[in-house]
Protein backbone atom coordinates (compact mmCIF):
# COMPACT_ATOMS: atom_id res chain seq x y z
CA UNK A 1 22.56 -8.43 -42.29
CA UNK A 2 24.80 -10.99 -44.01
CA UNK A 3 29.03 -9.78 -43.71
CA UNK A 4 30.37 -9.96 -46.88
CA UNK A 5 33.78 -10.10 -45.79
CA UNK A 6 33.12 -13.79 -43.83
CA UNK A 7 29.66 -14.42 -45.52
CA UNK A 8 28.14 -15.10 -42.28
CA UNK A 9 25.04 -13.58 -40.77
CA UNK A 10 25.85 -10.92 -37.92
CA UNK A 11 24.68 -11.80 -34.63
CA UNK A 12 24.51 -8.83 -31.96
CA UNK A 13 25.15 -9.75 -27.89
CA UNK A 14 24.40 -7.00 -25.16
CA UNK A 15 25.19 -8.22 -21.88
CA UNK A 16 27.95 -10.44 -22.59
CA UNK A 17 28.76 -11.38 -19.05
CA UNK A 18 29.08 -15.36 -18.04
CA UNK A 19 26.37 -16.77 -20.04
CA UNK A 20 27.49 -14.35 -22.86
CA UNK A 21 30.85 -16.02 -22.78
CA UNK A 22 29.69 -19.51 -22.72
CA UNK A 23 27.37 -18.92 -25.59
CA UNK A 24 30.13 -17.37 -27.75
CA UNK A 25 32.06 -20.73 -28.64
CA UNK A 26 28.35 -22.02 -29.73
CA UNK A 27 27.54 -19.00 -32.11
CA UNK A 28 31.12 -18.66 -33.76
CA UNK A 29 30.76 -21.49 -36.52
CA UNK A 30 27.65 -20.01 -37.60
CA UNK A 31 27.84 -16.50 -36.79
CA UNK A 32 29.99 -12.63 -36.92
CA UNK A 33 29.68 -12.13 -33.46
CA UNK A 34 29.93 -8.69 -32.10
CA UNK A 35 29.33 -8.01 -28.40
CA UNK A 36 27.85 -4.73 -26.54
CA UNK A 37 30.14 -3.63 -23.59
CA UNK A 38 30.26 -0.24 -21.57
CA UNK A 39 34.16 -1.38 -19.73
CA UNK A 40 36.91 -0.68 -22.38
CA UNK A 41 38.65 -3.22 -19.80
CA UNK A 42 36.85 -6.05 -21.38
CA UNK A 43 37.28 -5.50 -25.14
CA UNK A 44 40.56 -7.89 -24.84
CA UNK A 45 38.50 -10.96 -23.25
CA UNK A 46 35.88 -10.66 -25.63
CA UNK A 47 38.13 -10.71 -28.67
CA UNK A 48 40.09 -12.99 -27.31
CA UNK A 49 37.12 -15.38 -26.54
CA UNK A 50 35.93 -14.62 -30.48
CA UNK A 51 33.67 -11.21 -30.63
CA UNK A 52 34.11 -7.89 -32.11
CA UNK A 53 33.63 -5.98 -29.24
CA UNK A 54 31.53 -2.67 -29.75
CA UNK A 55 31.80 -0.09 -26.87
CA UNK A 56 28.30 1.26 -26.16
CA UNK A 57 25.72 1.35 -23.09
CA UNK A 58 22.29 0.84 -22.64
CA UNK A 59 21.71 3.11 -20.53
CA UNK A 60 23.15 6.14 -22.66
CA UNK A 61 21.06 5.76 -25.91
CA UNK A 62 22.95 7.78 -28.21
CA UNK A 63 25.99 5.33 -28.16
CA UNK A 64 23.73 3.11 -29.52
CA UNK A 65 22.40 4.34 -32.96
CA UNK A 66 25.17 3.24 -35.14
CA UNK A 67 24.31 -0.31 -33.46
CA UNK A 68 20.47 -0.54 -34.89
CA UNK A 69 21.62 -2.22 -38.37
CA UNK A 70 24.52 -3.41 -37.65
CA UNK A 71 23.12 -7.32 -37.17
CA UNK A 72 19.55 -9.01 -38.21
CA UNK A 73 20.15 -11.65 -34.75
CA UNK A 74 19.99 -9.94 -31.24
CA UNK A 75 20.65 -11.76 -28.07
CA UNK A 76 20.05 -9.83 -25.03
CA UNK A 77 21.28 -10.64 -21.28
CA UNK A 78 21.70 -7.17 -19.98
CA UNK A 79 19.41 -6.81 -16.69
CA UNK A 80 17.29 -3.71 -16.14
CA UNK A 81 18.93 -1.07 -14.25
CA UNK A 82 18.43 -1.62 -10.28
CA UNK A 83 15.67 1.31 -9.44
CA UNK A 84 11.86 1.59 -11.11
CA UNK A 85 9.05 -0.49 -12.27
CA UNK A 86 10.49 0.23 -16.10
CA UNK A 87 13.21 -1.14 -17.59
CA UNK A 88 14.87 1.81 -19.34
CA UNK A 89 17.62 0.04 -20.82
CA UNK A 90 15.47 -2.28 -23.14
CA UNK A 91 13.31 0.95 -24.27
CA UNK A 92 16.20 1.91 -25.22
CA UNK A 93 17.01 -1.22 -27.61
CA UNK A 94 14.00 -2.05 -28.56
CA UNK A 95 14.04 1.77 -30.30
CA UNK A 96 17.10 1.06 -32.29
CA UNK A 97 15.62 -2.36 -33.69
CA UNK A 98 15.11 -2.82 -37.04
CA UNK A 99 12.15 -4.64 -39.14
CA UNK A 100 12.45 -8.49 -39.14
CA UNK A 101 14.85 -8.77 -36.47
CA UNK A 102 15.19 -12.35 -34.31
CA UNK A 103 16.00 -11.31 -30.64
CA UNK A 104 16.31 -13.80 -27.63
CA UNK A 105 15.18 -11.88 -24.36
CA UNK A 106 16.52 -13.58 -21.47
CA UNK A 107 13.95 -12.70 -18.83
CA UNK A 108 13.22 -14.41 -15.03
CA UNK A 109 10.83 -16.71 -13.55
CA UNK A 110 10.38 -14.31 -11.15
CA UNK A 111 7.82 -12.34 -12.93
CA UNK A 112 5.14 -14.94 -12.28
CA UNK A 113 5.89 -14.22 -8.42
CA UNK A 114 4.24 -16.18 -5.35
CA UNK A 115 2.62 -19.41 -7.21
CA UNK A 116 2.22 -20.80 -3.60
CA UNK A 117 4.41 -24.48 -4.90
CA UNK A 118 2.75 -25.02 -8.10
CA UNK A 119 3.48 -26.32 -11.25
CA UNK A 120 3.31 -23.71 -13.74
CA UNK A 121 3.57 -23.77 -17.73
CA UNK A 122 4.43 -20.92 -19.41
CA UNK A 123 0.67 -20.07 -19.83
CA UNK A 124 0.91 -18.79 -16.40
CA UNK A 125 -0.53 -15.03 -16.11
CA UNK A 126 2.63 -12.99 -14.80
CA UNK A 127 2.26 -11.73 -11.20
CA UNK A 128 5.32 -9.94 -10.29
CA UNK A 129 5.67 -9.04 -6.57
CA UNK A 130 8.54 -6.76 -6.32
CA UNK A 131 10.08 -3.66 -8.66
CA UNK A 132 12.79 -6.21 -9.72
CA UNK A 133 10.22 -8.39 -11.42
CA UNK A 134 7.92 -5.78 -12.82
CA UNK A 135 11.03 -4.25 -14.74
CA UNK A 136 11.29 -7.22 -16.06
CA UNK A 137 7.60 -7.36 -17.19
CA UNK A 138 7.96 -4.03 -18.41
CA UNK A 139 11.05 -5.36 -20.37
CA UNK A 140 8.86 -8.11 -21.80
CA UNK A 141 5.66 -6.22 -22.73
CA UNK A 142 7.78 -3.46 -24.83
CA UNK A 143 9.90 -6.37 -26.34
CA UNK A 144 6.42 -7.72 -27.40
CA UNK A 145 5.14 -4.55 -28.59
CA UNK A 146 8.08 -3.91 -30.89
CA UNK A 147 7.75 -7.16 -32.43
CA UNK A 148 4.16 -6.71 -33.43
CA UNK A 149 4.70 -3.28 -34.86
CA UNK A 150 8.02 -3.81 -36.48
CA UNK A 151 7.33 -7.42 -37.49
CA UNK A 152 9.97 -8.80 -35.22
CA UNK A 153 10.60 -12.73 -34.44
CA UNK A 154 10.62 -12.33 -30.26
CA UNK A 155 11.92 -15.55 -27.86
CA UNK A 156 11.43 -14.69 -24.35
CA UNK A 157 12.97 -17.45 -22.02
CA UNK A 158 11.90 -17.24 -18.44
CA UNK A 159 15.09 -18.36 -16.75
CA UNK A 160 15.42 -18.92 -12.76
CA UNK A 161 18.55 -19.56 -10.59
CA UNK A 162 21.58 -19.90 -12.55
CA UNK A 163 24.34 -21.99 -11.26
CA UNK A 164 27.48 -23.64 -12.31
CA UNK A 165 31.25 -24.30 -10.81
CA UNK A 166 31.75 -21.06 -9.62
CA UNK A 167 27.94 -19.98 -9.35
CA UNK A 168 27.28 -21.72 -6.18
CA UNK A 169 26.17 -20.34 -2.91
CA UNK A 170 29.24 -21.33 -0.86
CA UNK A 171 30.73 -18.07 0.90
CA UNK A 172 26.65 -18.10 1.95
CA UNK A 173 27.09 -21.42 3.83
CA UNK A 174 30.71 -20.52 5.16
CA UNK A 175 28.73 -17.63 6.74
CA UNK A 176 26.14 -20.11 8.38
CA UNK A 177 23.13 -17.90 6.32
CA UNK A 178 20.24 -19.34 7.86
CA UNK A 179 17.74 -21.22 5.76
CA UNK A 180 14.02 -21.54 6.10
CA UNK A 181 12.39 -25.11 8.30
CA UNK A 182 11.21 -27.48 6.42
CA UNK A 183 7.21 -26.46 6.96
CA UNK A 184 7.93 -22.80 5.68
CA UNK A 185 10.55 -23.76 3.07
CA UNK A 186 9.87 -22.83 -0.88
CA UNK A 187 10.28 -24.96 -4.27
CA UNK A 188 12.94 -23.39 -6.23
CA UNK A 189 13.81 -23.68 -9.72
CA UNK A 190 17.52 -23.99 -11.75
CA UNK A 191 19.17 -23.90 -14.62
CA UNK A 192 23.17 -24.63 -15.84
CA UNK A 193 24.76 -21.67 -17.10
CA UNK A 194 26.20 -24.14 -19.73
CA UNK A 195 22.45 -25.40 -20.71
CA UNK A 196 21.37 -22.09 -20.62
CA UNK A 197 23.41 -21.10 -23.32
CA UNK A 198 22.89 -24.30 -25.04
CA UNK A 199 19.12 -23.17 -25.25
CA UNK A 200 19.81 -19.56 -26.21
CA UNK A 201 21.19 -20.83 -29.08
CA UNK A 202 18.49 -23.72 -29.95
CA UNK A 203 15.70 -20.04 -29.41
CA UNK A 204 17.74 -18.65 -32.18
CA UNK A 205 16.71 -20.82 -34.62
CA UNK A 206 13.64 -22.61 -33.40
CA UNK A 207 11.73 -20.62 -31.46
CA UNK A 208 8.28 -19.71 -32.68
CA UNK A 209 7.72 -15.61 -32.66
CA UNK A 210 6.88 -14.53 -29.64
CA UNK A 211 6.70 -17.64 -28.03
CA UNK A 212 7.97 -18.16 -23.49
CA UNK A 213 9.97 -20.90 -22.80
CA UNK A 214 10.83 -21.84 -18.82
CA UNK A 215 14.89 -22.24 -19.25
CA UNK A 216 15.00 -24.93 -16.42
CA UNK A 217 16.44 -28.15 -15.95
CA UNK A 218 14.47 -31.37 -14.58
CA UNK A 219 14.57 -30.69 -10.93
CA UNK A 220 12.10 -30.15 -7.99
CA UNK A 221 14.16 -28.70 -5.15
CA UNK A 222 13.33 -26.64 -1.98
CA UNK A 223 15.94 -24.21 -1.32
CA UNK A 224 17.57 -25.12 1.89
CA UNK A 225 17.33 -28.67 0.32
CA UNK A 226 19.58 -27.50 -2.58
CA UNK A 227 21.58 -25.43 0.37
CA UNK A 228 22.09 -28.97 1.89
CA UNK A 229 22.89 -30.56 -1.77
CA UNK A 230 25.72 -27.73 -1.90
CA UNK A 231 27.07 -28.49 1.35
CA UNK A 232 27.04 -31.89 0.95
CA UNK A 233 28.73 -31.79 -2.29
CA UNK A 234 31.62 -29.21 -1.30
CA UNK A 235 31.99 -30.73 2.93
CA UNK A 236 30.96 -27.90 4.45
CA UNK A 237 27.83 -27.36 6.97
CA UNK A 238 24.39 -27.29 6.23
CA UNK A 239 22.81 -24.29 6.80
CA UNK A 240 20.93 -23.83 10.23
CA UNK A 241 16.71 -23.61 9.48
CA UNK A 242 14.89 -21.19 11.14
CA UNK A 243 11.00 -20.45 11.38
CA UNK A 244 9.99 -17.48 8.72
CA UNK A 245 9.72 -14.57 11.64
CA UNK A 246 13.11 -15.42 12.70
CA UNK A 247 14.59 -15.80 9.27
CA UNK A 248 13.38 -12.45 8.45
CA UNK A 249 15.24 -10.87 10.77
CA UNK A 250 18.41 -12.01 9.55
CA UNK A 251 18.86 -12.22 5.67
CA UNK A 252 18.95 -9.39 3.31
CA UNK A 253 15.57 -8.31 1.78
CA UNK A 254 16.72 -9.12 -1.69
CA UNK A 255 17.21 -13.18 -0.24
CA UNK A 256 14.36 -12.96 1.57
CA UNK A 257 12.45 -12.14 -1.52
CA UNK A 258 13.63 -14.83 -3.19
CA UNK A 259 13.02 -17.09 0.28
CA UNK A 260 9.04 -15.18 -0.46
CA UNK A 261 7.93 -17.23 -3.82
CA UNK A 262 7.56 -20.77 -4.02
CA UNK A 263 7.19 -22.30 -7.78
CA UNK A 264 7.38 -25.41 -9.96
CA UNK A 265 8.41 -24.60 -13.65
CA UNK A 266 8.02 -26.93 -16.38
CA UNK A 267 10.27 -27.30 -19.08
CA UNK A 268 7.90 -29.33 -21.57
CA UNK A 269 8.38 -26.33 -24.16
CA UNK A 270 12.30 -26.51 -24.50
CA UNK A 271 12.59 -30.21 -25.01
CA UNK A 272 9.30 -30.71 -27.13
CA UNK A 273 9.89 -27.32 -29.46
CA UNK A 274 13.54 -26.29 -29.17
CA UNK A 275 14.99 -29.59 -29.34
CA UNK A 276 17.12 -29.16 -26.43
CA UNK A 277 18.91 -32.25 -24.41
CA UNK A 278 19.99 -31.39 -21.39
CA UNK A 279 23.44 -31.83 -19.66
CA UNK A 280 22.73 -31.48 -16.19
CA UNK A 281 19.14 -32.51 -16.24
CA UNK A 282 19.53 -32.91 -12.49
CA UNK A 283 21.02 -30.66 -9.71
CA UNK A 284 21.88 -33.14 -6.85
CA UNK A 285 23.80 -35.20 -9.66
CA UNK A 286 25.71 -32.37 -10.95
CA UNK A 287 26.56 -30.91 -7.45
CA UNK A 288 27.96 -34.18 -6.66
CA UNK A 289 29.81 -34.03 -9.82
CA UNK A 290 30.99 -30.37 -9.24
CA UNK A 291 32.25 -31.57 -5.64
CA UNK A 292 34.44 -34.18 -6.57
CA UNK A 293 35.66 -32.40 -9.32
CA UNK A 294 36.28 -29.66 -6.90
CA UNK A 295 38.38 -32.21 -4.74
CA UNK A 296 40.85 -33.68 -6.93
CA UNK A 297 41.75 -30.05 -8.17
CA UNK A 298 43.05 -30.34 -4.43
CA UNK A 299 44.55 -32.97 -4.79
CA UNK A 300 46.39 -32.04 -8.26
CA UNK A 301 47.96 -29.10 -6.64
CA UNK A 302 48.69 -30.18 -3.40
C-alpha cells in the first residue's frame, strides 16, 4: 500500500534484530519502512537507524491486527518460538496477510538435516532432524499455503551460519570448546550478515513466487576448519579435536546438533536469478580481513 504522504511503497520488518538493521539502510531509498518490535527499549534505535517502529508481538496475535494492511512488502526474520514442532508465531502472520502480498521468509538450511557431505540444490526434499528444524518446516509449509490461497508472491531463503565482526565464535575458542577430528568432522555452510541482507533485498524484487534460494556464500568449510580459520585470524588457539563419543560428552546438545549434519549448499540460484554479487564470497579471506582489522583497532587506541 503506496504512503501518500512520501509516495513510497510501505515495506513491513518483523524481527528486526542484526540483519534487520543492516538491511534498513538498503530499503530506505526505496521504501516507508516500519519495523515489528515487542521491547519499547528499542523503538529509539530503530528510528534512529530509519524505521517507524510499531510495538506488537508475534506471539500475542491480537497486537497484530491493525498490522495486516498496513504494508503490501513483508520481510520476516523473527525465529519460531523455542518449544514444538509448529511455529506459532508465523500462523500467526501469515493470518493477518493480505491478498497479493510479497514476503521474504528467512528460513535455515537446517531443515534439509543430515545430507551425509553432499552437495545439495534447493531441490533437495527437506529432512529436518530436530524440533528446531521442523518449526521451521512448519513455518515454511503454512507460508506456502497462504500464498496459494491468498495469491501471495512467497521467497523463502534457506540461510545457514551467519557470521560477521562481532558474529564469530571467539568466547567458544577462549573456552578451548572442543571440536570434532578430522575423520568425524562435518561440511558447514555460511553466509555474511552484510550479504545476507544484500540478498533479502535482491528476493524483494526478483524472486520468482514461491521460489528457495540457499543464502550462502562460495565456501566449502568443515567446522573445526573454520574454528581454526577464526583462531588463526584473531591469534588465539585452535580448538582441541576430539573423536565423536568424546565430543559428545562435552558440548551442549544444541552444538552438538549442529556438530550432527554435514552439508554442501549451492548458491547457483542467488547469483543466476537474484542477481546478487557477493562481498565476502570467501570465509578464510574475510576472517583474515576481520583479524587485521581487528588488530589495528588495537593499535588505534592503544
Amino acid at each position: 500500500m503506496p504512503s501518500r504522504k512520501l509516495g513510497k511503497p510501505r515495506l513491513l520488518i518483523y524481527g528486526c534484530g542484526d540483519v534487520g538493521m543492516r538491511l534498513l539502510p538498503l530499503l530506505q531509498q526505496r521504501f516507508r519502512v516500519f519495523a515489528v518490535t515487542s521491547q519499547i527499549a528499542r523503538c529509539a534505535q530503530l528510528r534512529e537507524a530509519g524505521a517507524h517502529p510499531l510495538l506488537a508481538d508475534l506471539d500475542h496475535p491480537h497486537t497484530l491486527a491493525r498490522l495486516g494492511h498496513l504494508a503490501q512488502i513483508v520481510v520476516h526474520l523473527a525465529p519460531p518460538q523455542s518449544h514444538g514442532t509448529k511455529d506459532q508465531r508465523t500462523r500467526n502472520l501469515a493470518a493477518i496477510l493480505p491478498e497479493r502480498t510479497t514476503l521474504v521468509y528467512i528460513s535455515t538450511s537446517g531443515v534439509y538435516g543430515d545430507c551425509q557431505g553432499q552437495s545439495i540444490d534447493e531441490t533437495r526434499t527437506v529432512n529436518p532432524h530436530n524440533a528446531r528444524a521442523q518449526r521451521r518446516v512448519d513455518a515454511e509449509q503454512v507460508l506456502r499455503a497462504w500464498a496459494q490461497r491468498r495469491s501471495g508472491r512467497l521467497a523463502i531463503l534457506r540461510v545457514p551460519g551467519i557470521y560477521a565482526a562481532d558474529r564469530l565464535p571467539l568466547e567458544r575458542l577462549k573456552k578451548g570448546t572442543p571440536a570434532l577430528r578430522v575423520e568425524d568432522d562435518v561440511y558447514t555452510n555460511h553466509i555474511h550478515a552484510d550479504d545476507l541482507a544484500q540478498i533479502i533485498f535482491s528476493a524483494i524484487f526478483k524472486a520468482a513466487p514461491s521460489r528457495v534460494y540457499h543464502a550462502v556464500d562460495d565456501s566449502e568449510v568443515k567446522m573445526a576448519d573454520y574454528f581454526d580459520a577464526v583462531a588463526a585470524a584473531f591469534g588465539l588457539p585452535g580448538a582441541p579435536r576430539l573423536p565423536r563419543e568424546e565430543l559428545e560428552q562435552q558440548v551442549s546438545p544444541m552444538l552438538l546438533s549442529f556438530m550432527s549434519e554435514s552439508r554442501r549448499l549451492q548458491n547457483t540460484r542467488i547469483k543466476a536469478e537474484l542477481g546478487v554479487r557477493l562481498r565476502y564470497p570467501d570465509i578464510h579471506t574475510s576472517l583474515v580481513q576481520m583479524g587485521a582489522d581487528a588488530r589495528q583497532r588495537m593499535i588505534d587506541g592503544a
